[in-house]
Protein backbone atom coordinates (compact mmCIF):
# COMPACT_ATOMS: atom_id res chain seq x y z
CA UNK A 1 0.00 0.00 0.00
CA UNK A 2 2.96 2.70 1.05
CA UNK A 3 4.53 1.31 -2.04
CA UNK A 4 1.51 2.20 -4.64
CA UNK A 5 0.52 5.89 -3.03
CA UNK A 6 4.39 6.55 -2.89
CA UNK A 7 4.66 5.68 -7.02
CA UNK A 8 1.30 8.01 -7.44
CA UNK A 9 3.10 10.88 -5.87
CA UNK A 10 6.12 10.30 -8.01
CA UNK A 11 4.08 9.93 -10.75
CA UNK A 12 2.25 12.88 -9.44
CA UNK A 13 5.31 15.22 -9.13
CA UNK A 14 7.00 14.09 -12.20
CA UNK A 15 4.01 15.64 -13.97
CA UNK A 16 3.92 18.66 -12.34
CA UNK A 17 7.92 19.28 -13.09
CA UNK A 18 7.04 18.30 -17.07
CA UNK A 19 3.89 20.43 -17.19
CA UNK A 20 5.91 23.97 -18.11
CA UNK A 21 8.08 21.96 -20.57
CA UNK A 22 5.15 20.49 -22.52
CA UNK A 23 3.22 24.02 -22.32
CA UNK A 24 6.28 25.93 -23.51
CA UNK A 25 6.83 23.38 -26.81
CA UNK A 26 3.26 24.60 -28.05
CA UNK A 27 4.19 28.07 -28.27
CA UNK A 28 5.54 29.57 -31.86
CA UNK A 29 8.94 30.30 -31.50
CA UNK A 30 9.56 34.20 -32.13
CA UNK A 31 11.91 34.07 -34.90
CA UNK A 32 14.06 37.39 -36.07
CA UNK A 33 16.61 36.35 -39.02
CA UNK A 34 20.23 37.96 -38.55
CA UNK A 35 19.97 40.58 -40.31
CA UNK A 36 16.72 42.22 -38.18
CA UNK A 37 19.08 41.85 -35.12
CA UNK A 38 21.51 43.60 -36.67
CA UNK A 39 18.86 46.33 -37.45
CA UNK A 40 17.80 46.25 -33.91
CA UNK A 41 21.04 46.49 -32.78
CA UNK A 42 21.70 49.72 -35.24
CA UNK A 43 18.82 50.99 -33.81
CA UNK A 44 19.28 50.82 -30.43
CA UNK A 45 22.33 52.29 -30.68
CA UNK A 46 20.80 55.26 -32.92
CA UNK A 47 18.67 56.07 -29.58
CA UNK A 48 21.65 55.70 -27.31
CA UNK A 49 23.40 58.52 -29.92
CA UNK A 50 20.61 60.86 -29.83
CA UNK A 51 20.40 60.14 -25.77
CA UNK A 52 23.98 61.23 -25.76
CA UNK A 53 23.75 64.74 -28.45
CA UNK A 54 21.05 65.89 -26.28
CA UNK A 55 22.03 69.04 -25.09
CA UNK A 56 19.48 69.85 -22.25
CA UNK A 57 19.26 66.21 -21.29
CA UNK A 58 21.83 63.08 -19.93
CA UNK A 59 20.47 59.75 -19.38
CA UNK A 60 23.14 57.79 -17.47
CA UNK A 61 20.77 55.21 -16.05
CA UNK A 62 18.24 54.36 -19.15
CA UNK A 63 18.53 51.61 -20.78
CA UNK A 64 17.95 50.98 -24.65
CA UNK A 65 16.47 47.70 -26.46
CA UNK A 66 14.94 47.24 -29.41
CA UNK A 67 12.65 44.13 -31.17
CA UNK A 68 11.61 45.06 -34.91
CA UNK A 69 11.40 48.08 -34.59
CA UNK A 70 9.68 48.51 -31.12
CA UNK A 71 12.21 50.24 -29.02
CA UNK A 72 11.76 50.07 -24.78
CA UNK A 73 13.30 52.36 -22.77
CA UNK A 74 13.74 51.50 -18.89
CA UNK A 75 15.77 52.35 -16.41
CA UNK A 76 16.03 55.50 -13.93
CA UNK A 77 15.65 59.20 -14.82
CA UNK A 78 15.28 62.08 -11.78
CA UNK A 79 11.56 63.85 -13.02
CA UNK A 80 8.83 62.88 -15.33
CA UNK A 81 10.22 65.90 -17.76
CA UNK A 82 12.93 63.78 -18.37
CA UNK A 83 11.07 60.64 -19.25
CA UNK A 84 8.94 62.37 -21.16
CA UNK A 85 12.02 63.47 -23.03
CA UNK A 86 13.30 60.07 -23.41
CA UNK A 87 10.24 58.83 -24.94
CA UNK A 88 10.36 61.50 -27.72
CA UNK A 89 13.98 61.50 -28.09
CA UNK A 90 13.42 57.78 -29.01
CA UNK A 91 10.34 58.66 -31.21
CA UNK A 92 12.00 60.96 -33.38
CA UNK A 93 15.13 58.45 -34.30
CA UNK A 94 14.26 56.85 -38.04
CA UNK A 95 13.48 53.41 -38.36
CA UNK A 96 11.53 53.51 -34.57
CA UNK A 97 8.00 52.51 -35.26
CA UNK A 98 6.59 52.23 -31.40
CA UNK A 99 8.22 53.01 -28.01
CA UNK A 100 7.69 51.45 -24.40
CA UNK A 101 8.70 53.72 -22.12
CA UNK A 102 9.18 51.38 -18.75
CA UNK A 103 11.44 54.33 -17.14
CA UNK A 104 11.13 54.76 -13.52
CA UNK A 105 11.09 58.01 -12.31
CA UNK A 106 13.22 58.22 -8.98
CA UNK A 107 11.56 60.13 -5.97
């Protein structure tokens, strides 16, 4: 009897451990081809240019990725002006299509 309920948990547990395995095989793989990481990785950097040439603006703690041709912004800035500015700074680079701003504003 301890023998059998022992084997059910086992059996139990080993399905619980496969469960996110099986789930995550169903899901469509996001594919980018080399040459839109490349472009994602031009355009990040394009952002972290413009971040840097802004004259009334510095933004030492934010952050710059980019997934064709979404770019997300996070990391720290010191007022809301200055997220606010990062966001647009970011909008106004060519090639950006969308921007998520996830920058925290430190209080």
């Amino acid at each position: 009897m301890k023998t059998i309920r022992m084997t059910i948990a086992a059996g139990f547990a080993a399905i619980l451990l496969l469960s996110p395995i099986l789930i995550s095989c169903n899901r469509e793989p996001v594919e980018r081809t080399i040459a839109q990481e490349q472009e994602d990785a031009k355009l990040a950097e394009k952002v972290k240019a413009n971040f840097a040439s802004s004259a009334s603006f510095k933004f030492p703690d934010v952050q710059v990725a980019s997934f064709k041709g979404t770019v997300q912004l996070s990391g720290f800035v010191i007022s809301d002006d200055q997220k606010q500015a990062a966001q647009e700074i970011a909008k106004g680079v060519a090639g950006v299509q969308d921007v998520e701003n996830k920058i925290s504003v430190k209080r």
